[in-house]
PDB file of N, CA and C in Angstrom:
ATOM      1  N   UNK A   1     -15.222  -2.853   1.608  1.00  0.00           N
ATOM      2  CA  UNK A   1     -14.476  -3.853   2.346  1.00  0.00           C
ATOM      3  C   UNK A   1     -13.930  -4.900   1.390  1.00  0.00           C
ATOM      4  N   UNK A   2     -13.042  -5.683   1.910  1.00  0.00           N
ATOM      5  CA  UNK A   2     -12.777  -6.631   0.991  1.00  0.00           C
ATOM      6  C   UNK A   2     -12.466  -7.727   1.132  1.00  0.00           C
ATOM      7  N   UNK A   3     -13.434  -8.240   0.266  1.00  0.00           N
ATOM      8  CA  UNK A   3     -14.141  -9.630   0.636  1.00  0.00           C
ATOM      9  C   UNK A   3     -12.946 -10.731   1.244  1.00  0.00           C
ATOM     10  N   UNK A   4     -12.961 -11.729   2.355  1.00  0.00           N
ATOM     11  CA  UNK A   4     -12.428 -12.184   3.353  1.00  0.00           C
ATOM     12  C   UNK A   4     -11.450 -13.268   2.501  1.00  0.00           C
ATOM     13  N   UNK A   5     -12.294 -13.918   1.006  1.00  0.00           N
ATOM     14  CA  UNK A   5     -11.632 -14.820   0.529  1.00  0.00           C
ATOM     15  C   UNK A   5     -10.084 -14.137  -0.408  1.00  0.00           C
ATOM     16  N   UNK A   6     -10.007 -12.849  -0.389  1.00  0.00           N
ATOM     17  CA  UNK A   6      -9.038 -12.208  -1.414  1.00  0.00           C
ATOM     18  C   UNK A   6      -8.038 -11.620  -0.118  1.00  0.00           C
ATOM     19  N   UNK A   7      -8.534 -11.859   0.830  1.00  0.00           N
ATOM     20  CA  UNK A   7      -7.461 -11.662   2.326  1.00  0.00           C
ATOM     21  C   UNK A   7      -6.168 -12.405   2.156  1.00  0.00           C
ATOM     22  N   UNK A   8      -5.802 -12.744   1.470  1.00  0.00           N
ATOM     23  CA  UNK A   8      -4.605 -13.350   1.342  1.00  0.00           C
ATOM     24  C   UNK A   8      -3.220 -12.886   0.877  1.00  0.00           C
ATOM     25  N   UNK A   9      -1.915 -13.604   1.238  1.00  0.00           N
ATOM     26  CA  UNK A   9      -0.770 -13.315   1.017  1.00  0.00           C
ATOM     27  C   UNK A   9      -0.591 -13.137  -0.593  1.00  0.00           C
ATOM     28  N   UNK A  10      -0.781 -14.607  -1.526  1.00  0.00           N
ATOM     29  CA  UNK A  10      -0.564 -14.585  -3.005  1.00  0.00           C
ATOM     30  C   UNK A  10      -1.912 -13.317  -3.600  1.00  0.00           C
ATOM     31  N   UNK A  11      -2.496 -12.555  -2.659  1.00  0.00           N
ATOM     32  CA  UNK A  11      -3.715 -11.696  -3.820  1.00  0.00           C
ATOM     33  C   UNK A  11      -3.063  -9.983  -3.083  1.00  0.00           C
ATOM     34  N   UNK A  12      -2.666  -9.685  -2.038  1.00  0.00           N
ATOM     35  CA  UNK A  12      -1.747  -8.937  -1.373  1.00  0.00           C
ATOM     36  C   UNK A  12      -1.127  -8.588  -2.176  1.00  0.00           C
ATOM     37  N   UNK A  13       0.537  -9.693  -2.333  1.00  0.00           N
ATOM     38  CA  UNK A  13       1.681  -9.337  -3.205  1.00  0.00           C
ATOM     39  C   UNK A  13       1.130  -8.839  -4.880  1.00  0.00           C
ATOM     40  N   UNK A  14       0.230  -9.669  -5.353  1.00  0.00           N
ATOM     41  CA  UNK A  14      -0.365  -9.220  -6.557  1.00  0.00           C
ATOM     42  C   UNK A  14      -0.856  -7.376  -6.529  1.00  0.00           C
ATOM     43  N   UNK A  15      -1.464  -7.350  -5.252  1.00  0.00           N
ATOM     44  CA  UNK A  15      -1.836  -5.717  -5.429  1.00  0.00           C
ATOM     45  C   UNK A  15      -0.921  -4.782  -5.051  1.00  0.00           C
ATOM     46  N   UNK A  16       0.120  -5.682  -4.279  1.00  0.00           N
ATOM     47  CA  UNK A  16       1.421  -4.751  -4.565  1.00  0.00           C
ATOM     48  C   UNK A  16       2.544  -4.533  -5.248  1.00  0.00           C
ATOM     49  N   UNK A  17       2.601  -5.362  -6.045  1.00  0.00           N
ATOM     50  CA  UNK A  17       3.383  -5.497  -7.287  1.00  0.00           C
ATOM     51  C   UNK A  17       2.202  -5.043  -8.352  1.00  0.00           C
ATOM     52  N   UNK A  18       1.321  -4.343  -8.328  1.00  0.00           N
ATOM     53  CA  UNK A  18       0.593  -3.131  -9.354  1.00  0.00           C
ATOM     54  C   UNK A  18       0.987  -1.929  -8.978  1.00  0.00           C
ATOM     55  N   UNK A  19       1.621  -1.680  -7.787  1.00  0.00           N
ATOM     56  CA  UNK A  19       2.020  -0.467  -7.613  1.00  0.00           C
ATOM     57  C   UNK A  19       3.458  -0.080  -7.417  1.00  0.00           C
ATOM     58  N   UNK A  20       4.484  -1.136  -6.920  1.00  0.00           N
ATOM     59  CA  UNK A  20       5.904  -1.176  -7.456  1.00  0.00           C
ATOM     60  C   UNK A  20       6.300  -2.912  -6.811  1.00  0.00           C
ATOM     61  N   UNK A  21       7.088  -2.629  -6.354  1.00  0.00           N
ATOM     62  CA  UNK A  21       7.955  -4.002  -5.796  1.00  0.00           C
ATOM     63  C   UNK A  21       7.466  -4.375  -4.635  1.00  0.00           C
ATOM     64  N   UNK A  22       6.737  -5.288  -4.321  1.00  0.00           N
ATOM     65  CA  UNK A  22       6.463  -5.813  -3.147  1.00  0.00           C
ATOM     66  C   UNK A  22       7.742  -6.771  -1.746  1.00  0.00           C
ATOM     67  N   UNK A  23       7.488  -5.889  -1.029  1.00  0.00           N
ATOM     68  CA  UNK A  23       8.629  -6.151  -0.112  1.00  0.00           C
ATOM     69  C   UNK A  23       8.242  -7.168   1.033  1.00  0.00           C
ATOM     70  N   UNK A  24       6.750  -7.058   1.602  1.00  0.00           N
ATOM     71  CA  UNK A  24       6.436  -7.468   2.729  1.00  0.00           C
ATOM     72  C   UNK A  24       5.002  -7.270   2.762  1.00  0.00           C
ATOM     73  N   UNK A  25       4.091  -8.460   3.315  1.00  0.00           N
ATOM     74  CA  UNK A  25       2.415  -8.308   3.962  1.00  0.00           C
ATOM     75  C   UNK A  25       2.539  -8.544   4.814  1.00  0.00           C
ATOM     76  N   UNK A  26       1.873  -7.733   5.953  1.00  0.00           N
ATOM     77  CA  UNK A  26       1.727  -7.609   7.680  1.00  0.00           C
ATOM     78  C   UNK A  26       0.326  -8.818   7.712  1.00  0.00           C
ATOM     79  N   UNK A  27       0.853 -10.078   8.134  1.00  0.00           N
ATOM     80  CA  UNK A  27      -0.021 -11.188   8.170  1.00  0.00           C
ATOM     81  C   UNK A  27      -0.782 -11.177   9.575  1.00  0.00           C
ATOM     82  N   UNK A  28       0.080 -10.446  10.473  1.00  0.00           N
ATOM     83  CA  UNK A  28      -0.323 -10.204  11.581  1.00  0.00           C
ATOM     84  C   UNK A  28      -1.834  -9.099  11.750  1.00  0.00           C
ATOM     85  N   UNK A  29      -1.966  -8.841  11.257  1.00  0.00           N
ATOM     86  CA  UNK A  29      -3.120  -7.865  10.713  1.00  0.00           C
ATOM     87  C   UNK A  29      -4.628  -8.623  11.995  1.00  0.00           C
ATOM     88  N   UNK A  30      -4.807  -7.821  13.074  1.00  0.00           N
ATOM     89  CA  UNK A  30      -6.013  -8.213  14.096  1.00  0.00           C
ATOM     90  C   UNK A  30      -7.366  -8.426  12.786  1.00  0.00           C
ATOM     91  N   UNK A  31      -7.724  -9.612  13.407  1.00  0.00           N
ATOM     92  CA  UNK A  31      -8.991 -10.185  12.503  1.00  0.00           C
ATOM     93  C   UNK A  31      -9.977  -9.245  12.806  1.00  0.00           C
ATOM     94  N   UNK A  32     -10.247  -8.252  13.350  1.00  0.00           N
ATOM     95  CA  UNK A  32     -11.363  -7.116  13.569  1.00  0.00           C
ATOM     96  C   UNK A  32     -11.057  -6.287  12.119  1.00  0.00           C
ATOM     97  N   UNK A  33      -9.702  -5.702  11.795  1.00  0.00           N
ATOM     98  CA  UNK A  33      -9.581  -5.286  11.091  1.00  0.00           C
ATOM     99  C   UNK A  33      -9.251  -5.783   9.412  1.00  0.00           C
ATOM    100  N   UNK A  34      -9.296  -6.960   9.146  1.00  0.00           N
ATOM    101  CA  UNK A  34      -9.354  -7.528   7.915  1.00  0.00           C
ATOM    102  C   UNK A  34     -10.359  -7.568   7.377  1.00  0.00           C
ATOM    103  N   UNK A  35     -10.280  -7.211   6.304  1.00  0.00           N
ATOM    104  CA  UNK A  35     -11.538  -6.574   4.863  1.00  0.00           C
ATOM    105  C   UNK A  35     -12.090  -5.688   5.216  1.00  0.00           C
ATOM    106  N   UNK A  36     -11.327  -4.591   6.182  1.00  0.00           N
ATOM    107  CA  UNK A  36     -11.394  -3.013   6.174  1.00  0.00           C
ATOM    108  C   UNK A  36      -9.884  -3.031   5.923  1.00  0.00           C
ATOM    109  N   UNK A  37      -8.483  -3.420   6.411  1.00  0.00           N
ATOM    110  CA  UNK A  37      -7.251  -2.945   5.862  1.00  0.00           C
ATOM    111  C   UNK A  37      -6.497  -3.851   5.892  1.00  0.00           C
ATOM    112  N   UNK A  38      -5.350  -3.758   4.870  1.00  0.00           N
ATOM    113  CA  UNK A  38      -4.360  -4.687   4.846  1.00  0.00           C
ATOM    114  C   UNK A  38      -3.320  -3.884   4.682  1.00  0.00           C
ATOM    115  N   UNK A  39      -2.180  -4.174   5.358  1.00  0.00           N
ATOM    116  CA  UNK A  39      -1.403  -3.658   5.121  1.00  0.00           C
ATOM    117  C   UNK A  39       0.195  -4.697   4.245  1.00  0.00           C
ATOM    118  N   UNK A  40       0.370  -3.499   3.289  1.00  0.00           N
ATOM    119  CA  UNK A  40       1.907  -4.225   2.078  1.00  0.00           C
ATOM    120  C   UNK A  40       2.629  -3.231   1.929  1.00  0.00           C
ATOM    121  N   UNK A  41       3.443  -3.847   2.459  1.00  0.00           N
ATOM    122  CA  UNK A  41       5.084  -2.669   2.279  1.00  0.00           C
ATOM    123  C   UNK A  41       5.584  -3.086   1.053  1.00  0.00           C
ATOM    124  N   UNK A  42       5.477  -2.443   0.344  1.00  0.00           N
ATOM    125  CA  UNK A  42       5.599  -2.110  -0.878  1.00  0.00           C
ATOM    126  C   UNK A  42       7.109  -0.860  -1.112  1.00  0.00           C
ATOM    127  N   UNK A  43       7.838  -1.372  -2.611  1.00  0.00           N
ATOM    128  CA  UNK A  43       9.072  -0.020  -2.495  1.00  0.00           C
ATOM    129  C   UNK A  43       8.354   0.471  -3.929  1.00  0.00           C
ATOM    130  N   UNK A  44       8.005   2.042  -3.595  1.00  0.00           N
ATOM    131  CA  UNK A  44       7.704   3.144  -4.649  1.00  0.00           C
ATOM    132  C   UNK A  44       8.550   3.431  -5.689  1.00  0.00           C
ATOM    133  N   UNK A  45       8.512   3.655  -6.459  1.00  0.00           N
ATOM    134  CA  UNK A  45       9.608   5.184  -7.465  1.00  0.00           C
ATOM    135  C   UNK A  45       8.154   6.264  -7.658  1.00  0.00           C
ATOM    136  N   UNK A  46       8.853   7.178  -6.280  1.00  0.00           N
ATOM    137  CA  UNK A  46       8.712   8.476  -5.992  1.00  0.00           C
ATOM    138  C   UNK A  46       8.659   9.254  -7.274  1.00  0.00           C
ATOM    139  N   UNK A  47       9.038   8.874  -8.303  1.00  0.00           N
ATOM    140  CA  UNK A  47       9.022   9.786  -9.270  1.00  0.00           C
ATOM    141  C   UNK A  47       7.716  10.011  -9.910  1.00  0.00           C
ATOM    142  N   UNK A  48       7.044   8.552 -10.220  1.00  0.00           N
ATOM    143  CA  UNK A  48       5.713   8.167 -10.749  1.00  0.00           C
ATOM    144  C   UNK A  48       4.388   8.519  -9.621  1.00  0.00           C
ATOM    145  N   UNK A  49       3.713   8.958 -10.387  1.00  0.00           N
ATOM    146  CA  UNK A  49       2.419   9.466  -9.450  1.00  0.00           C
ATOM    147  C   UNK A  49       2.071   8.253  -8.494  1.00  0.00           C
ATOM    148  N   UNK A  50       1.518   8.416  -7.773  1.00  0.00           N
ATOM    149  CA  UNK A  50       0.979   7.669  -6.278  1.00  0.00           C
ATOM    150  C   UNK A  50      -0.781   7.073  -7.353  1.00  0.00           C
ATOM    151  N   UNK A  51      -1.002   6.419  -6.975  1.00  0.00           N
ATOM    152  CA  UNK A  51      -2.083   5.510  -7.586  1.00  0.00           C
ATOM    153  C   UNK A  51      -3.166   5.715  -6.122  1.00  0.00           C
ATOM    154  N   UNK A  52      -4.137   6.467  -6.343  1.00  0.00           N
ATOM    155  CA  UNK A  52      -4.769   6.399  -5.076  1.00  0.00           C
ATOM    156  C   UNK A  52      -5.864   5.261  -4.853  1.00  0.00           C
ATOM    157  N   UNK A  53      -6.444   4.422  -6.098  1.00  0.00           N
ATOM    158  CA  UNK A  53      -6.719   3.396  -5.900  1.00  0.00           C
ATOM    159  C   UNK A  53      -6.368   2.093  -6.835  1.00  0.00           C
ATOM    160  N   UNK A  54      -7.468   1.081  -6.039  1.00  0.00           N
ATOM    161  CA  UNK A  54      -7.013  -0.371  -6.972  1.00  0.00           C
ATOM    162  C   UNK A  54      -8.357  -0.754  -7.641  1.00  0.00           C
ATOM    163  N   UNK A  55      -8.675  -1.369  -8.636  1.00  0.00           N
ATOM    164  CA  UNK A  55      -9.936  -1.649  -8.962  1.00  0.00           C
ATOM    165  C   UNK A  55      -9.699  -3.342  -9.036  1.00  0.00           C
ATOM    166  N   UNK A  56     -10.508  -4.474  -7.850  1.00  0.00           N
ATOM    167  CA  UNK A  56     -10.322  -5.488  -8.092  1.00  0.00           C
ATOM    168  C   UNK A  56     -11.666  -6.442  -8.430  1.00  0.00           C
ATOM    169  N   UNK A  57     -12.482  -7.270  -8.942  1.00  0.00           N
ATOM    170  CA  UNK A  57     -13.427  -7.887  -9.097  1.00  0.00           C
ATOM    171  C   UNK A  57     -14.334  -6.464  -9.486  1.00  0.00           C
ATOM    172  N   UNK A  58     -14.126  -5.527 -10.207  1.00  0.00           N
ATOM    173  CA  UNK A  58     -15.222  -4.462 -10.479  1.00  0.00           C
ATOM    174  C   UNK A  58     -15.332  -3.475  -8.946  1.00  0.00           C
ATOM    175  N   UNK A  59     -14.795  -3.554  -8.103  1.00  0.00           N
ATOM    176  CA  UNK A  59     -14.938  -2.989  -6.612  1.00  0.00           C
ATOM    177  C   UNK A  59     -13.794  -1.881  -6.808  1.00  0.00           C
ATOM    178  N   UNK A  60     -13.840  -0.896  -6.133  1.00  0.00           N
ATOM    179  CA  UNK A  60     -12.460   0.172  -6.175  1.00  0.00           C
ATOM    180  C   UNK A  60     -12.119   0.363  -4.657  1.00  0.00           C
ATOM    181  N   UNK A  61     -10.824  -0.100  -4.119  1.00  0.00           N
ATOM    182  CA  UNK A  61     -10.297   0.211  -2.777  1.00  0.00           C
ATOM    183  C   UNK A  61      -9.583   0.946  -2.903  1.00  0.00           C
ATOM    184  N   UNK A  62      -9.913   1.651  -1.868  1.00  0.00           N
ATOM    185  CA  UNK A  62      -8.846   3.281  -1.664  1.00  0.00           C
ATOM    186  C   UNK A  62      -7.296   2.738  -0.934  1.00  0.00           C
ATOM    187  N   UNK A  63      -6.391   3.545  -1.164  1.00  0.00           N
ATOM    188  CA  UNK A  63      -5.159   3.150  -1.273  1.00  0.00           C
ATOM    189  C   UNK A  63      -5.054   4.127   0.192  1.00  0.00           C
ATOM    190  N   UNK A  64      -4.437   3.703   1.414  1.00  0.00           N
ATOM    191  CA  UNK A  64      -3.681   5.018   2.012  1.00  0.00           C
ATOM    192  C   UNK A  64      -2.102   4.738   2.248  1.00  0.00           C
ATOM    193  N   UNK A  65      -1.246   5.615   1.744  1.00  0.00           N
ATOM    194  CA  UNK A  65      -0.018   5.270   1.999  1.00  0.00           C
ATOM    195  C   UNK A  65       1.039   6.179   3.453  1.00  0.00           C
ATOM    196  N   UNK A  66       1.705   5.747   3.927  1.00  0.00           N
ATOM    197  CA  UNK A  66       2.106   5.543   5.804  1.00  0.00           C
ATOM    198  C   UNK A  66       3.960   6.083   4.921  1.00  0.00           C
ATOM    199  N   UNK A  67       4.216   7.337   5.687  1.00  0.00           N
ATOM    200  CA  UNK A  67       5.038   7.828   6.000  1.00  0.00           C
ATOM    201  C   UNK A  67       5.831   8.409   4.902  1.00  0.00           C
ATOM    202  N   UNK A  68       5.017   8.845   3.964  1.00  0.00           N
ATOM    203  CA  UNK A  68       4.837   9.912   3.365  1.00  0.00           C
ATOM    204  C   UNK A  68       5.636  11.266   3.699  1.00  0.00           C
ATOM    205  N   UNK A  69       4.759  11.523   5.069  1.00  0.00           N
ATOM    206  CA  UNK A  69       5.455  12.761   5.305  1.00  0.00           C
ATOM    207  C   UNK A  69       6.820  13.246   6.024  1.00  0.00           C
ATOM    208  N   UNK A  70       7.421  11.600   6.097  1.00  0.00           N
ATOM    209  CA  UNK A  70       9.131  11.913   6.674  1.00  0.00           C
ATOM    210  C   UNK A  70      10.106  12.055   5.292  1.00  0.00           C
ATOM    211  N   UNK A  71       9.460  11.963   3.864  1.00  0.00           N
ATOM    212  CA  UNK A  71      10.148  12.123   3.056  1.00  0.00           C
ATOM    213  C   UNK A  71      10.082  13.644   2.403  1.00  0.00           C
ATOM    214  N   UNK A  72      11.540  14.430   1.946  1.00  0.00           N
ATOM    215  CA  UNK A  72      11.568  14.970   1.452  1.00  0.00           C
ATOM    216  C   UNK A  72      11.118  15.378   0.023  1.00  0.00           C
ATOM    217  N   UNK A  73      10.640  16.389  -0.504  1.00  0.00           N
ATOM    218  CA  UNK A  73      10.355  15.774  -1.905  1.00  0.00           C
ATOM    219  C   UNK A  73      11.034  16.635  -2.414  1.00  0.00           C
ATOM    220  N   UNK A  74      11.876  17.727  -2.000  1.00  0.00           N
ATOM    221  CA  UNK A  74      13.095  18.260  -2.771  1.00  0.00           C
ATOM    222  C   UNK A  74      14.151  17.843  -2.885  1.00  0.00           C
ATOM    223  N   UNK A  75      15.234  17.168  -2.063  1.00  0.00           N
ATOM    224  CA  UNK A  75      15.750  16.616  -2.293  1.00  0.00           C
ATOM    225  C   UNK A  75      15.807  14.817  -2.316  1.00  0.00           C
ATOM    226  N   UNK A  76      15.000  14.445  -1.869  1.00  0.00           N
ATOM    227  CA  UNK A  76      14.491  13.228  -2.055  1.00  0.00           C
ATOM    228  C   UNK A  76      14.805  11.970  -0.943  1.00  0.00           C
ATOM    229  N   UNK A  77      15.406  12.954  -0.153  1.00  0.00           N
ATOM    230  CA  UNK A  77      15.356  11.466   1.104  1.00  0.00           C
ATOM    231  C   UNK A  77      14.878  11.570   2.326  1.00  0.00           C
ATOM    232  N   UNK A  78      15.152  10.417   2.888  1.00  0.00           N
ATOM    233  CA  UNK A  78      13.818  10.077   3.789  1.00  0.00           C
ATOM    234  C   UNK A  78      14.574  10.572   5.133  1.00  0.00           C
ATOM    235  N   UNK A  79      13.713  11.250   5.983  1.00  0.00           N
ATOM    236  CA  UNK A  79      14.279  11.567   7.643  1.00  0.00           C
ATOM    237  C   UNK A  79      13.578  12.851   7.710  1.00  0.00           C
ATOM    238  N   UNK A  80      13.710  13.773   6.882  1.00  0.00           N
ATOM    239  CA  UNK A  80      13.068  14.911   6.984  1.00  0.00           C
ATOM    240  C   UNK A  80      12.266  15.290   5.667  1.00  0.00           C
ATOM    241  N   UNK A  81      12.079  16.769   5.813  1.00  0.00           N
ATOM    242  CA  UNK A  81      10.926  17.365   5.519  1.00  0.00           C
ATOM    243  C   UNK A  81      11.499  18.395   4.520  1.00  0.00           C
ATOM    244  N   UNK A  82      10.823  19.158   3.748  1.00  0.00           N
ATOM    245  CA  UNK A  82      11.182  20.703   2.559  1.00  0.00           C
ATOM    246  C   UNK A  82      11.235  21.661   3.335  1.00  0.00           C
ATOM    247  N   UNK A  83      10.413  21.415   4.859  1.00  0.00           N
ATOM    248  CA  UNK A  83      10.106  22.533   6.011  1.00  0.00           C
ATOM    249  C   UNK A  83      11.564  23.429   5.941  1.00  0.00           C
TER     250      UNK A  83
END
């Protein structure tokens, strides 16, 4: 979990700007579910491997990344599938 005081917007954008460009933190996030998930829309380059986690204060949080599977990965854009 992660710890309630690193719940924040300025420690967010920091863990998403380790993984590309930080676009947006869902602040709205139900307090049941904070320091089990946060969610940061974040923009990728698809080209570079996916980082499946973060290591912060010595702790390792697992990364899950959301909509994945509407992108192509042969030709490379988003709506459909290689299907």
């Amino acid at each position: 979990m992660l710890p309630m005081e690193l719940y924040n917007s300025e420690f967010l954008y920091k863990v998403g700007d380790l993984l590309g460009t930080t676009l947006k933190i869902d602040v709205n996030m139900p307090i049941q579910n904070r320091g089990k998930f946060a969610r940061i829309c974040v923009e990728l380059d698809l080209e570079c491997e996916l980082v499946p986690s973060v290591t912060v204060l010595g702790m390792d949080f697992n990364l899950e990344y959301e909509g994945l599977h509407l992108i192509c990965f042969h030709c490379g854009k988003y709506g459909h599938s290689d299907s």
